[in-house]
ModelCIF file with pLDDT and N, C-alpha, C, O atoms, coordinates in Angstrom:
data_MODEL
#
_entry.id   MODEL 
#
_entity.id                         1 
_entity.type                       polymer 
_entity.pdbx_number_of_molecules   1 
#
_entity_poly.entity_id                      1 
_entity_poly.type                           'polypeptide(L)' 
_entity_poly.nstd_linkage                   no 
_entity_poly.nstd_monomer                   no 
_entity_poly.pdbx_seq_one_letter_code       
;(UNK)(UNK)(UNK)(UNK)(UNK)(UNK)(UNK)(UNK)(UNK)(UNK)(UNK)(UNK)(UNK)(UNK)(UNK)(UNK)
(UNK)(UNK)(UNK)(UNK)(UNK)(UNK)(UNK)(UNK)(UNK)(UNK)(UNK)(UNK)(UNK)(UNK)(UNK)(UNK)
(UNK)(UNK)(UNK)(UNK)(UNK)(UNK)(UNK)(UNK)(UNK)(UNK)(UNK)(UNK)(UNK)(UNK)(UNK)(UNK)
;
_entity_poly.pdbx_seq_one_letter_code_can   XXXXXXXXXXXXXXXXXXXXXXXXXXXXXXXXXXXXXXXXXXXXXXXX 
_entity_poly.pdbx_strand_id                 A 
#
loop_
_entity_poly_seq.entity_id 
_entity_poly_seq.num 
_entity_poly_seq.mon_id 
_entity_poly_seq.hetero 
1 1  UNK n 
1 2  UNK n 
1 3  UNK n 
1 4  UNK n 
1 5  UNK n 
1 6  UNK n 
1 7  UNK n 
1 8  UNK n 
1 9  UNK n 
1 10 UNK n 
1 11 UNK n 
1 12 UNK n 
1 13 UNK n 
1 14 UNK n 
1 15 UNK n 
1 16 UNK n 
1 17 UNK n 
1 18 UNK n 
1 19 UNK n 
1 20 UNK n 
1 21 UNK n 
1 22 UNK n 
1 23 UNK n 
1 24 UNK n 
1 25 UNK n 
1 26 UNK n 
1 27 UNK n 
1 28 UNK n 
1 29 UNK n 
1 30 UNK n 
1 31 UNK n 
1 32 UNK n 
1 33 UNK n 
1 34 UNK n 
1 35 UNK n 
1 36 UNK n 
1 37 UNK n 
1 38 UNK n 
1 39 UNK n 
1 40 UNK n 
1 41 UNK n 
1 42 UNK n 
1 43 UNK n 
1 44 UNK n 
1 45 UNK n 
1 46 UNK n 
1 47 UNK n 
1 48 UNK n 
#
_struct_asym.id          A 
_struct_asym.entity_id   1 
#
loop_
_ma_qa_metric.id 
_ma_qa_metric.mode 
_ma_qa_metric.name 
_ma_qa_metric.software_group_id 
_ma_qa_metric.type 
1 global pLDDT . pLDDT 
2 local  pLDDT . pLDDT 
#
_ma_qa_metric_global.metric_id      1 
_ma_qa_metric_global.metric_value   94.65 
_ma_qa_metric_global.model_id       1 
_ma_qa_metric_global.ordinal_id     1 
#
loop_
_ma_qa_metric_local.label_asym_id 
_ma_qa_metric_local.label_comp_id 
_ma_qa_metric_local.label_seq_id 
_ma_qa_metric_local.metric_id 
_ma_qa_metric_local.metric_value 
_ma_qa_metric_local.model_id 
_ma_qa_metric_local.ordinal_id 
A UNK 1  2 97.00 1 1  
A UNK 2  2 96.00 1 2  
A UNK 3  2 97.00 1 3  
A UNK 4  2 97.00 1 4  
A UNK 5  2 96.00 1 5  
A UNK 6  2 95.00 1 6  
A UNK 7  2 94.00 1 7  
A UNK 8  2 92.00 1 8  
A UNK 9  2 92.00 1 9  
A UNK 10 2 89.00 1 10 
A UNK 11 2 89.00 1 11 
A UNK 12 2 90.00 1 12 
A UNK 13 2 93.00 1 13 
A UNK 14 2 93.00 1 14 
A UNK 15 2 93.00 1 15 
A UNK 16 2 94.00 1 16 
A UNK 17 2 94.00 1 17 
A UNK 18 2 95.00 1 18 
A UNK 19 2 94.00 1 19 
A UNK 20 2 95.00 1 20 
A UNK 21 2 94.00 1 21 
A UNK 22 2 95.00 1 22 
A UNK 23 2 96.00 1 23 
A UNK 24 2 93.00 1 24 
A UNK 25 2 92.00 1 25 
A UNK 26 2 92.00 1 26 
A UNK 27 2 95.00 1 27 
A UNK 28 2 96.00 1 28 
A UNK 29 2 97.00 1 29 
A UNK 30 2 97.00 1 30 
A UNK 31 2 97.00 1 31 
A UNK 32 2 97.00 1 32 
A UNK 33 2 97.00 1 33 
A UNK 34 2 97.00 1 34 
A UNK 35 2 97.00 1 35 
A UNK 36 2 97.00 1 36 
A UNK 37 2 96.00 1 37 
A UNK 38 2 96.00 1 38 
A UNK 39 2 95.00 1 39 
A UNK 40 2 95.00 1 40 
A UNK 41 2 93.00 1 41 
A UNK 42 2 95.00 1 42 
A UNK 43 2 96.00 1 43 
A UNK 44 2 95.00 1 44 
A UNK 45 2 96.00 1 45 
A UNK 46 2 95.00 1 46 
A UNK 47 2 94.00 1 47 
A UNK 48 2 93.00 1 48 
#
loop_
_atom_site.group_PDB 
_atom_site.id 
_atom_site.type_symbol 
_atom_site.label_atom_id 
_atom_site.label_alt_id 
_atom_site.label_comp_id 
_atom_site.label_asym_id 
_atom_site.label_entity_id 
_atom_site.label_seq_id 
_atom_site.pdbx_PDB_ins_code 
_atom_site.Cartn_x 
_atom_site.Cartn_y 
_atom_site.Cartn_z 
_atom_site.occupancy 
_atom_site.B_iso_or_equiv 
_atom_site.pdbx_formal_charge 
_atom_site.auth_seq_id 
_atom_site.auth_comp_id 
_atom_site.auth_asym_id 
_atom_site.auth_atom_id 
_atom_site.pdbx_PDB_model_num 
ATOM 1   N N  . UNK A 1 1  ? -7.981  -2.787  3.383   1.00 97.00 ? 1  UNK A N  1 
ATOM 2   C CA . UNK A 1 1  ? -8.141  -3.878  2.434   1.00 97.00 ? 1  UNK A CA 1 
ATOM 3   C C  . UNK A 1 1  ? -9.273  -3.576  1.452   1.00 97.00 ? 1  UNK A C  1 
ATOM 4   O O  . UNK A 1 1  ? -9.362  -4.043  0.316   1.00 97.00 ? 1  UNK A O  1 
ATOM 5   N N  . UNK A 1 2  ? -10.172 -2.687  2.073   1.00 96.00 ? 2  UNK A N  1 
ATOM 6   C CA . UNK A 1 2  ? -11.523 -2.536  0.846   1.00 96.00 ? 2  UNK A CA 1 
ATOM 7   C C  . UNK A 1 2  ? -10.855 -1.788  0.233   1.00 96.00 ? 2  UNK A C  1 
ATOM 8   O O  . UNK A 1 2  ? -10.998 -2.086  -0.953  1.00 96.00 ? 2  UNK A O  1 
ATOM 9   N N  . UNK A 1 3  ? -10.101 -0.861  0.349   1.00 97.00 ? 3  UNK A N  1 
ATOM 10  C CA . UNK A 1 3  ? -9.828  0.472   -0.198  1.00 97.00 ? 3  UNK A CA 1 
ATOM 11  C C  . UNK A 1 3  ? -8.521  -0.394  -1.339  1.00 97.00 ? 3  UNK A C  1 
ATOM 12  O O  . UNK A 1 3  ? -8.250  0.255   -2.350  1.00 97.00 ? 3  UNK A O  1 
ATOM 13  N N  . UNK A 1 4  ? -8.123  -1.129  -1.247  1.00 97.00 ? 4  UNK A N  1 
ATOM 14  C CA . UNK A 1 4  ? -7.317  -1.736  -1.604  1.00 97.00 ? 4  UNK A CA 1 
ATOM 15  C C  . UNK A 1 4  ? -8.067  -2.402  -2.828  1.00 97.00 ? 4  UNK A C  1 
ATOM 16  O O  . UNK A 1 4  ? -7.784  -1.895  -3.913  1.00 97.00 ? 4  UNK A O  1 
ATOM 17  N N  . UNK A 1 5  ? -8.924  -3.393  -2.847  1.00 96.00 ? 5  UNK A N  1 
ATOM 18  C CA . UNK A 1 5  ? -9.692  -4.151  -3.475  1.00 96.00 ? 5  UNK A CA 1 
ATOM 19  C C  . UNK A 1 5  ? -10.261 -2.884  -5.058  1.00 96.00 ? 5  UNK A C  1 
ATOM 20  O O  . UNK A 1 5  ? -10.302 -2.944  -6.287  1.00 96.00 ? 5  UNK A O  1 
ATOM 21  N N  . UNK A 1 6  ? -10.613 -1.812  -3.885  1.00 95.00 ? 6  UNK A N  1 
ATOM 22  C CA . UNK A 1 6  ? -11.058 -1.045  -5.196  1.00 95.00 ? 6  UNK A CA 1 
ATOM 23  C C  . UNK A 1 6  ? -10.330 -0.032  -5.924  1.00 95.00 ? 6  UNK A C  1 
ATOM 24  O O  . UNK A 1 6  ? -10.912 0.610   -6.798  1.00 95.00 ? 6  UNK A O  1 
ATOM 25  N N  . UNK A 1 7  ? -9.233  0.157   -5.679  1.00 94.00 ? 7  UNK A N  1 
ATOM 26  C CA . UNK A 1 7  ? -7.723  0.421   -6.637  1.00 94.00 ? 7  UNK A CA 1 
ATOM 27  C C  . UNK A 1 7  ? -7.945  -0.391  -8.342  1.00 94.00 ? 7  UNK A C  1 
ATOM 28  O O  . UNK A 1 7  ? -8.351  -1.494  -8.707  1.00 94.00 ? 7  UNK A O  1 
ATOM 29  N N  . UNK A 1 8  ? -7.451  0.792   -9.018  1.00 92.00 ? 8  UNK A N  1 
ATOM 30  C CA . UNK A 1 8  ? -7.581  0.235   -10.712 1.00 92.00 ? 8  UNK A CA 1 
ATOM 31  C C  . UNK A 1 8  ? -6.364  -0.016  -11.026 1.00 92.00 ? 8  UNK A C  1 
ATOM 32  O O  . UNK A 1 8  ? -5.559  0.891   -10.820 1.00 92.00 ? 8  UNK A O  1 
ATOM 33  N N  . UNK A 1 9  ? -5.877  -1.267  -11.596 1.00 92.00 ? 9  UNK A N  1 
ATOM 34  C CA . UNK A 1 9  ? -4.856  -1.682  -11.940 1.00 92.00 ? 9  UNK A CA 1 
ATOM 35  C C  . UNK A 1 9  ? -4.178  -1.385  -13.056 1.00 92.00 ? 9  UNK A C  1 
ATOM 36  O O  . UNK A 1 9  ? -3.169  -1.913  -13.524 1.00 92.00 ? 9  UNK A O  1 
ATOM 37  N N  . UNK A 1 10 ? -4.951  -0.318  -13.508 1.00 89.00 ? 10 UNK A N  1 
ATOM 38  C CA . UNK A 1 10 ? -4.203  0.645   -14.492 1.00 89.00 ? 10 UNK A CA 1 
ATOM 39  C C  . UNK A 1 10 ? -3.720  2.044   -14.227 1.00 89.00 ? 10 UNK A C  1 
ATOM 40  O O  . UNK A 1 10 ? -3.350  2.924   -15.005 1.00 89.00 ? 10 UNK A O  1 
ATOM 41  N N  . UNK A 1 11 ? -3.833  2.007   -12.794 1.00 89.00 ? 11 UNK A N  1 
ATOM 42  C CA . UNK A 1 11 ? -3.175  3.439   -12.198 1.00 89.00 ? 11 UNK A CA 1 
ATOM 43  C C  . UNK A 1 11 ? -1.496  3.476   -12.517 1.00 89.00 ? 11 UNK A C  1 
ATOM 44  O O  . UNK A 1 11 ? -0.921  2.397   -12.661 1.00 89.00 ? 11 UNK A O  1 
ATOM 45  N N  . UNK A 1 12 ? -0.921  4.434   -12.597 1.00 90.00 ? 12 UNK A N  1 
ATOM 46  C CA . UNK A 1 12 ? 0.386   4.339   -12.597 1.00 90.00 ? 12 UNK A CA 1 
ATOM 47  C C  . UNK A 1 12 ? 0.968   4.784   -11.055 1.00 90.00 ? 12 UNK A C  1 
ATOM 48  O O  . UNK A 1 12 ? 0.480   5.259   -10.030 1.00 90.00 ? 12 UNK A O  1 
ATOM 49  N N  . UNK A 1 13 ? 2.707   4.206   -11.660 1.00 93.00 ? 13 UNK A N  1 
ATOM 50  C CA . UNK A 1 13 ? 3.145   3.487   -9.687  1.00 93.00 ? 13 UNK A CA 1 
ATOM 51  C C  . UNK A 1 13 ? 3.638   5.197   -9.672  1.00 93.00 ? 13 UNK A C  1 
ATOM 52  O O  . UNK A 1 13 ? 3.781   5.997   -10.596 1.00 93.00 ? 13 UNK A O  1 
ATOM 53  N N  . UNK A 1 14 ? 3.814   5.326   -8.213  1.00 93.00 ? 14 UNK A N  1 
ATOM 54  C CA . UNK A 1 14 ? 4.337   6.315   -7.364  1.00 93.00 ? 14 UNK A CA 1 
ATOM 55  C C  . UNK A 1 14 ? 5.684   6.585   -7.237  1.00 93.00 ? 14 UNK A C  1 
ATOM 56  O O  . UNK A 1 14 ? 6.209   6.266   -8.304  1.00 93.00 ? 14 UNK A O  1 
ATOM 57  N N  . UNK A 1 15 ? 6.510   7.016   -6.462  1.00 93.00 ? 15 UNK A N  1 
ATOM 58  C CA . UNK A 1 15 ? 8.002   6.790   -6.832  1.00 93.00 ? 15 UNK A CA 1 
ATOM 59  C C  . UNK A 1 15 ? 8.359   5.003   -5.850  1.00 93.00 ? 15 UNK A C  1 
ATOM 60  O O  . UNK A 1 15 ? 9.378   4.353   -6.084  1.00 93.00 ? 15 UNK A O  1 
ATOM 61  N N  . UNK A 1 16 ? 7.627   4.693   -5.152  1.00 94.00 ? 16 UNK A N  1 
ATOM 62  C CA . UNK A 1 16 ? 7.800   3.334   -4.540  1.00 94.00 ? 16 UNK A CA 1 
ATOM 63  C C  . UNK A 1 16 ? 7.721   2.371   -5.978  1.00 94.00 ? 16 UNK A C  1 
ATOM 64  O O  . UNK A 1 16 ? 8.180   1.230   -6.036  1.00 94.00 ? 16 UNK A O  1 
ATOM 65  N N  . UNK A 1 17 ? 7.388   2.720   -6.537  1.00 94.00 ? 17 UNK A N  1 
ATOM 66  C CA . UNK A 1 17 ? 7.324   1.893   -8.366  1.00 94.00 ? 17 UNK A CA 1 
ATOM 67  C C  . UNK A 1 17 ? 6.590   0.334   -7.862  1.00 94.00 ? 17 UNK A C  1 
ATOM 68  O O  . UNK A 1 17 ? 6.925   -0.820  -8.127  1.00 94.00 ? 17 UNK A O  1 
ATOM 69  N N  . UNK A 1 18 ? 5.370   0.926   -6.966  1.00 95.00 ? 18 UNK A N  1 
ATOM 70  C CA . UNK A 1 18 ? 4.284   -0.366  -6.452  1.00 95.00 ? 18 UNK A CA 1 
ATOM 71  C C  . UNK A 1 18 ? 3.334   -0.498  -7.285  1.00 95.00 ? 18 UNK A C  1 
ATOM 72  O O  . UNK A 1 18 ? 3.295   0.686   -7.623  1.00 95.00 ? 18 UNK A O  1 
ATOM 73  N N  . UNK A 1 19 ? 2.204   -1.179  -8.142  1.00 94.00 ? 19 UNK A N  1 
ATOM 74  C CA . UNK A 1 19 ? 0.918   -0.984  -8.387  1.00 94.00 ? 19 UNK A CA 1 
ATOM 75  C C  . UNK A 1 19 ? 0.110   -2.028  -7.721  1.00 94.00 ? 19 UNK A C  1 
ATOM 76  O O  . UNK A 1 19 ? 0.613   -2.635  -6.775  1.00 94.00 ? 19 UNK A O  1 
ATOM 77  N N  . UNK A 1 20 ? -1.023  -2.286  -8.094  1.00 95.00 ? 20 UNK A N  1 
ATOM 78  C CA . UNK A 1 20 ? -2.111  -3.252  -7.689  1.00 95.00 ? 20 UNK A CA 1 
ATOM 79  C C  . UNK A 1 20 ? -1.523  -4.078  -7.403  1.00 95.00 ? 20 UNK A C  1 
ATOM 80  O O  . UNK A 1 20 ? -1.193  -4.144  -6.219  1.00 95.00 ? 20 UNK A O  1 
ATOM 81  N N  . UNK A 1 21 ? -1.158  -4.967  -8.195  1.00 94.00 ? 21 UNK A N  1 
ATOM 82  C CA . UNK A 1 21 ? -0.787  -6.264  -9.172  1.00 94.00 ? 21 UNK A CA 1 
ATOM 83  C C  . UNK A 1 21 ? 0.824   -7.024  -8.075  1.00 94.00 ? 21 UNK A C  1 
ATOM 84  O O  . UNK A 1 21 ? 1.174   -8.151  -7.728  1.00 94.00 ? 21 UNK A O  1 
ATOM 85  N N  . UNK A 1 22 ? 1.406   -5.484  -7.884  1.00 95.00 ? 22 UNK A N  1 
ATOM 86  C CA . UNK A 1 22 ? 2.418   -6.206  -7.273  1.00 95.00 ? 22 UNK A CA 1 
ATOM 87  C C  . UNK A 1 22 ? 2.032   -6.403  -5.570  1.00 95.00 ? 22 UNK A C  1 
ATOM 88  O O  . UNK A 1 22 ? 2.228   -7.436  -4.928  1.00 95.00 ? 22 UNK A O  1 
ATOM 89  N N  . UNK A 1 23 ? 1.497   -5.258  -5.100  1.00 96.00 ? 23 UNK A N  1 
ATOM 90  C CA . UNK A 1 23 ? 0.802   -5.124  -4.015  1.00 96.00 ? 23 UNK A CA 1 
ATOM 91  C C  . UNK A 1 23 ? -0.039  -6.275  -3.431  1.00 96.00 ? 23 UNK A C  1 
ATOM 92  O O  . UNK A 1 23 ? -0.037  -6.570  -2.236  1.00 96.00 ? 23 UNK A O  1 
ATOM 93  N N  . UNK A 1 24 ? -0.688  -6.839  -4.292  1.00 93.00 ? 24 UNK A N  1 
ATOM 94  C CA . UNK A 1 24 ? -1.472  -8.109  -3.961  1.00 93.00 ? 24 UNK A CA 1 
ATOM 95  C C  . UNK A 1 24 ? -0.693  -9.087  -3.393  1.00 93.00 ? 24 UNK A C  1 
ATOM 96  O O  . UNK A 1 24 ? -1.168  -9.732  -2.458  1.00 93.00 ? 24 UNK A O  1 
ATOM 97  N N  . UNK A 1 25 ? 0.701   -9.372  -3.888  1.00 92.00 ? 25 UNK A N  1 
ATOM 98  C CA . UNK A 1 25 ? 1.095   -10.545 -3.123  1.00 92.00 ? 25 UNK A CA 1 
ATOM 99  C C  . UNK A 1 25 ? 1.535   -10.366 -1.858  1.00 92.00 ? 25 UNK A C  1 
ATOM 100 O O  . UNK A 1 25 ? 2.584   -9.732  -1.748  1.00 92.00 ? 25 UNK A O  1 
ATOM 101 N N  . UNK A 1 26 ? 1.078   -10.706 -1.000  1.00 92.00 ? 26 UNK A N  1 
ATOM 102 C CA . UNK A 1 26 ? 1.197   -10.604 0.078   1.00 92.00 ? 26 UNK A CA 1 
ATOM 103 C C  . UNK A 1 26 ? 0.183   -9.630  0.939   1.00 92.00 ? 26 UNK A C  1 
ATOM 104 O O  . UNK A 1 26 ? 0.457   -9.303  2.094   1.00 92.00 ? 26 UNK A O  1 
ATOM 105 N N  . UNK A 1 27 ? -1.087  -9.174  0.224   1.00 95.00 ? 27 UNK A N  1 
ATOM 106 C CA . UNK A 1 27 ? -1.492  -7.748  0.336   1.00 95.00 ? 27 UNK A CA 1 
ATOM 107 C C  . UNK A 1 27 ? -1.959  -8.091  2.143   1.00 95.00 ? 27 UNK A C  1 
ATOM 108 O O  . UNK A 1 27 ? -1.467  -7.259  2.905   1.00 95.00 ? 27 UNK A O  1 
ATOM 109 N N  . UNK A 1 28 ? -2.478  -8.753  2.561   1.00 96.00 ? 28 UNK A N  1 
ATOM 110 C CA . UNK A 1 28 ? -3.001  -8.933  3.924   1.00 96.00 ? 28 UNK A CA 1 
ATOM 111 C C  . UNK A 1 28 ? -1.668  -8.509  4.987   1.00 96.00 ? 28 UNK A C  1 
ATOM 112 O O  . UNK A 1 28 ? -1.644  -7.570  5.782   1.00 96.00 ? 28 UNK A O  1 
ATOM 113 N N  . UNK A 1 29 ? -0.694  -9.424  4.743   1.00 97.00 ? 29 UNK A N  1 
ATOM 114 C CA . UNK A 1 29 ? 0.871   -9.153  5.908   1.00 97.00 ? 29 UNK A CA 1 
ATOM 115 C C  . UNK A 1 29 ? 1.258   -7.360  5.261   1.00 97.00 ? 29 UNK A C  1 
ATOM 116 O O  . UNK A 1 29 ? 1.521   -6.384  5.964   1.00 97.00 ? 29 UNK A O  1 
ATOM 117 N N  . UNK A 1 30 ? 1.187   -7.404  4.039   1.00 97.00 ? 30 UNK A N  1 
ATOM 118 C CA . UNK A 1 30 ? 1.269   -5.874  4.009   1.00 97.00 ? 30 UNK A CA 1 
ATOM 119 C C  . UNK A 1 30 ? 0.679   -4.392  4.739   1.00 97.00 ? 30 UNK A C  1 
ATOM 120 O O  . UNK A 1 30 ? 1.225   -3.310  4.956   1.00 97.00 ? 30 UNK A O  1 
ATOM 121 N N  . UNK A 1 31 ? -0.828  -4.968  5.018   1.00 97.00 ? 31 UNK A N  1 
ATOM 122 C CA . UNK A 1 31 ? -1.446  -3.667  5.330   1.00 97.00 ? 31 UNK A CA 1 
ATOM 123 C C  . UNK A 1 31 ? -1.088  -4.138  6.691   1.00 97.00 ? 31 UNK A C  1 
ATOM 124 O O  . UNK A 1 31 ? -0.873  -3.187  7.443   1.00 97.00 ? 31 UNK A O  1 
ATOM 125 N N  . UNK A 1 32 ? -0.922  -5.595  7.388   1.00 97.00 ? 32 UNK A N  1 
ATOM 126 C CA . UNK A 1 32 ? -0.869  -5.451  8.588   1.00 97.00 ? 32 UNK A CA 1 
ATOM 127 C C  . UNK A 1 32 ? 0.059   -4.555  9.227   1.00 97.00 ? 32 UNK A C  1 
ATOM 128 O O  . UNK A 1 32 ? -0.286  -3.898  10.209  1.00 97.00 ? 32 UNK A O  1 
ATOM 129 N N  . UNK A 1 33 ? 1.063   -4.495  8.800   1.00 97.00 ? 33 UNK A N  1 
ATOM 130 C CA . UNK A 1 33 ? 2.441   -4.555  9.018   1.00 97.00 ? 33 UNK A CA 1 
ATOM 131 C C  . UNK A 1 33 ? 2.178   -2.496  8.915   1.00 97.00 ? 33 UNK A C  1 
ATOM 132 O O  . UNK A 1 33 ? 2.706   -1.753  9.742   1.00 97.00 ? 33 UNK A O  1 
ATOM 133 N N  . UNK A 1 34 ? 1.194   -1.917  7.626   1.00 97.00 ? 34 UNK A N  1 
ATOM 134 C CA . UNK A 1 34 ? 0.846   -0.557  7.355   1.00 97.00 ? 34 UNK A CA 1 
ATOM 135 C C  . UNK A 1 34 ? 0.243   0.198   8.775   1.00 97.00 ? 34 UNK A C  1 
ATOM 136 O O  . UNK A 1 34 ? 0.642   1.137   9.463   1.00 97.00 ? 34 UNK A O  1 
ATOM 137 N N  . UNK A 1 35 ? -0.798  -0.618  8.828   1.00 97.00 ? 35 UNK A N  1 
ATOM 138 C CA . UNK A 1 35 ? -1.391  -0.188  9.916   1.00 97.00 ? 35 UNK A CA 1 
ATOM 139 C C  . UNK A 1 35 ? -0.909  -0.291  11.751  1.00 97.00 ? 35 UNK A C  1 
ATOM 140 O O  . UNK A 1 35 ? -1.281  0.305   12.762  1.00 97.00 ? 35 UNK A O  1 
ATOM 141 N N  . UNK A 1 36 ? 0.071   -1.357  11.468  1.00 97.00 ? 36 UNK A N  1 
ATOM 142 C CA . UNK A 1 36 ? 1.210   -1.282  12.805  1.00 97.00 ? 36 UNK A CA 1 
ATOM 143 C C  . UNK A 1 36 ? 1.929   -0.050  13.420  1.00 97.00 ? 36 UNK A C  1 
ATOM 144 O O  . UNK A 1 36 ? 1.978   0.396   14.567  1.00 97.00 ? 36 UNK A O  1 
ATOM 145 N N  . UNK A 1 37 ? 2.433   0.309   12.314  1.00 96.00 ? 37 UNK A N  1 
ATOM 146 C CA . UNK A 1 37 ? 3.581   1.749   11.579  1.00 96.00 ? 37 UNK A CA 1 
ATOM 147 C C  . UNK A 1 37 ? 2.822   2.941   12.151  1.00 96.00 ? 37 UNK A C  1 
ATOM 148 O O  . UNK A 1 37 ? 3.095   3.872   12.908  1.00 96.00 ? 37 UNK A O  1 
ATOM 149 N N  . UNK A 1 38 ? 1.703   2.505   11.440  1.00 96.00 ? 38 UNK A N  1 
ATOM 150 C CA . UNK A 1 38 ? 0.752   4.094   11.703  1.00 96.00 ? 38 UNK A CA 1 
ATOM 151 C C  . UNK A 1 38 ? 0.717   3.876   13.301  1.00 96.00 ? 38 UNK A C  1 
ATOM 152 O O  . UNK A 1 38 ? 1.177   4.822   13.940  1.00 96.00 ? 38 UNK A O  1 
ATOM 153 N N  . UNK A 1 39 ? 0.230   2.745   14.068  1.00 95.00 ? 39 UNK A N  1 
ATOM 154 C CA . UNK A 1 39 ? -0.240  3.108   15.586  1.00 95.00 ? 39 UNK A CA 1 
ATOM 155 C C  . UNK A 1 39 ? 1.109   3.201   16.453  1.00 95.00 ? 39 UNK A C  1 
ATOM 156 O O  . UNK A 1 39 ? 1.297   3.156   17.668  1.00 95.00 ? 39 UNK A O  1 
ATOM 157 N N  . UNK A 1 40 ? 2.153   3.376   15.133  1.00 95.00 ? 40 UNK A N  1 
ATOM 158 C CA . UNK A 1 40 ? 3.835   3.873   16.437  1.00 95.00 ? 40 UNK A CA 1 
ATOM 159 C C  . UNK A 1 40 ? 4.477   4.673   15.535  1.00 95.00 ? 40 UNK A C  1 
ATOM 160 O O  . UNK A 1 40 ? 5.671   4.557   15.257  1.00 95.00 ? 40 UNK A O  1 
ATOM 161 N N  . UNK A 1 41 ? 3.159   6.099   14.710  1.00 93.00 ? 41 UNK A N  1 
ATOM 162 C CA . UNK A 1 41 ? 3.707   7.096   14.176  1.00 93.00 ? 41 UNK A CA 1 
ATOM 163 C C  . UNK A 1 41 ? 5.087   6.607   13.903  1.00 93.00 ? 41 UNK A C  1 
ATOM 164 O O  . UNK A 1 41 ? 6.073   7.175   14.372  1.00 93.00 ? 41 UNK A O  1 
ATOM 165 N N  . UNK A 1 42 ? 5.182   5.164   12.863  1.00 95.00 ? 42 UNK A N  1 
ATOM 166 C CA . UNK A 1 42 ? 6.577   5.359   12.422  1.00 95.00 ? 42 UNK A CA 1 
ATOM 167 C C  . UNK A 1 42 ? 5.751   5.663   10.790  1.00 95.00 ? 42 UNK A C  1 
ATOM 168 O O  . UNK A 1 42 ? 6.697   5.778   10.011  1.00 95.00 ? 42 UNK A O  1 
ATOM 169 N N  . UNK A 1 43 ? 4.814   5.785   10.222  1.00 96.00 ? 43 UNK A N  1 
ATOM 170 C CA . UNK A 1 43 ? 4.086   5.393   9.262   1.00 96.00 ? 43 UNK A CA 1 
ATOM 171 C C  . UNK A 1 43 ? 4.741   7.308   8.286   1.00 96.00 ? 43 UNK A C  1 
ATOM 172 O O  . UNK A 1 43 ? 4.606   8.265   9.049   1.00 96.00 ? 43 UNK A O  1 
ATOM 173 N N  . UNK A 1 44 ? 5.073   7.518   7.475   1.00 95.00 ? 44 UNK A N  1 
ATOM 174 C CA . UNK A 1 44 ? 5.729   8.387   6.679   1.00 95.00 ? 44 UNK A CA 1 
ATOM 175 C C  . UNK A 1 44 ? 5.060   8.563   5.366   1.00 95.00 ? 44 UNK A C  1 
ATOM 176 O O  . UNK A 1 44 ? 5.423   7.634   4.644   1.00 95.00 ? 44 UNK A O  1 
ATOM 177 N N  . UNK A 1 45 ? 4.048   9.538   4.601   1.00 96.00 ? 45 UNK A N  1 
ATOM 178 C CA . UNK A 1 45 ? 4.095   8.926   3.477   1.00 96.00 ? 45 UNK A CA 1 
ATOM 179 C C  . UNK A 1 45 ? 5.466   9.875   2.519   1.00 96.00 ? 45 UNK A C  1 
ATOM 180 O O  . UNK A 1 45 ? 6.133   10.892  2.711   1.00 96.00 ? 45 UNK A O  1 
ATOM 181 N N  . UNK A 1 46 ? 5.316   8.572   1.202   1.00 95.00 ? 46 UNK A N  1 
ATOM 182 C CA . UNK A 1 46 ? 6.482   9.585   0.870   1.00 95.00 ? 46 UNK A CA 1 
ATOM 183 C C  . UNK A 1 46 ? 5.946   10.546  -0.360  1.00 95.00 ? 46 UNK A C  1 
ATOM 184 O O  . UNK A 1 46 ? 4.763   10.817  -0.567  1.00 95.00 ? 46 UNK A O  1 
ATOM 185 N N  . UNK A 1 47 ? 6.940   10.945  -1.034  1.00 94.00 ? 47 UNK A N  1 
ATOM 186 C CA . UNK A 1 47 ? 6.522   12.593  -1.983  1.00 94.00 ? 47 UNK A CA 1 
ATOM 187 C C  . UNK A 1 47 ? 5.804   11.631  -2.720  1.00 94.00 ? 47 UNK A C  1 
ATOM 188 O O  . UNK A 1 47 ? 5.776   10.401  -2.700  1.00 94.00 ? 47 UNK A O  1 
ATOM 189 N N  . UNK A 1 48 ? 5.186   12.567  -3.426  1.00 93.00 ? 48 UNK A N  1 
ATOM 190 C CA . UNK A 1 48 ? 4.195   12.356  -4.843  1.00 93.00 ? 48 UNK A CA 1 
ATOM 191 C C  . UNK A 1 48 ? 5.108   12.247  -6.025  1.00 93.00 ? 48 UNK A C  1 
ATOM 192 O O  . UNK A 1 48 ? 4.641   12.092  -7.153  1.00 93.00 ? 48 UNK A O  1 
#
């Protein structure tokens, strides 16, 4: 969530076509749900 907070909302999106802005809604159930993934190695990132 810090790491989150300090993201520039003028970055451009990834191929997930996410930025800041959209990320925020919901951003708390999001990372929960991130950091779940990761502790049952289902967590993937994808290409650049």
């Amino acid at each position: 969530m810090a790491e989150h907070r300090k993201q520039s909302r003028k970055k451009a999106t990834g191929v997930d076509g996410i930025d800041k802005a959209a990320y925020d809604e919901h951003a708390r159930e999001r990372i929960a749900a991130l950091v779940e993934r990761m502790r049952k190695f289902q967590y993937k990132p994808l290409p650049v």
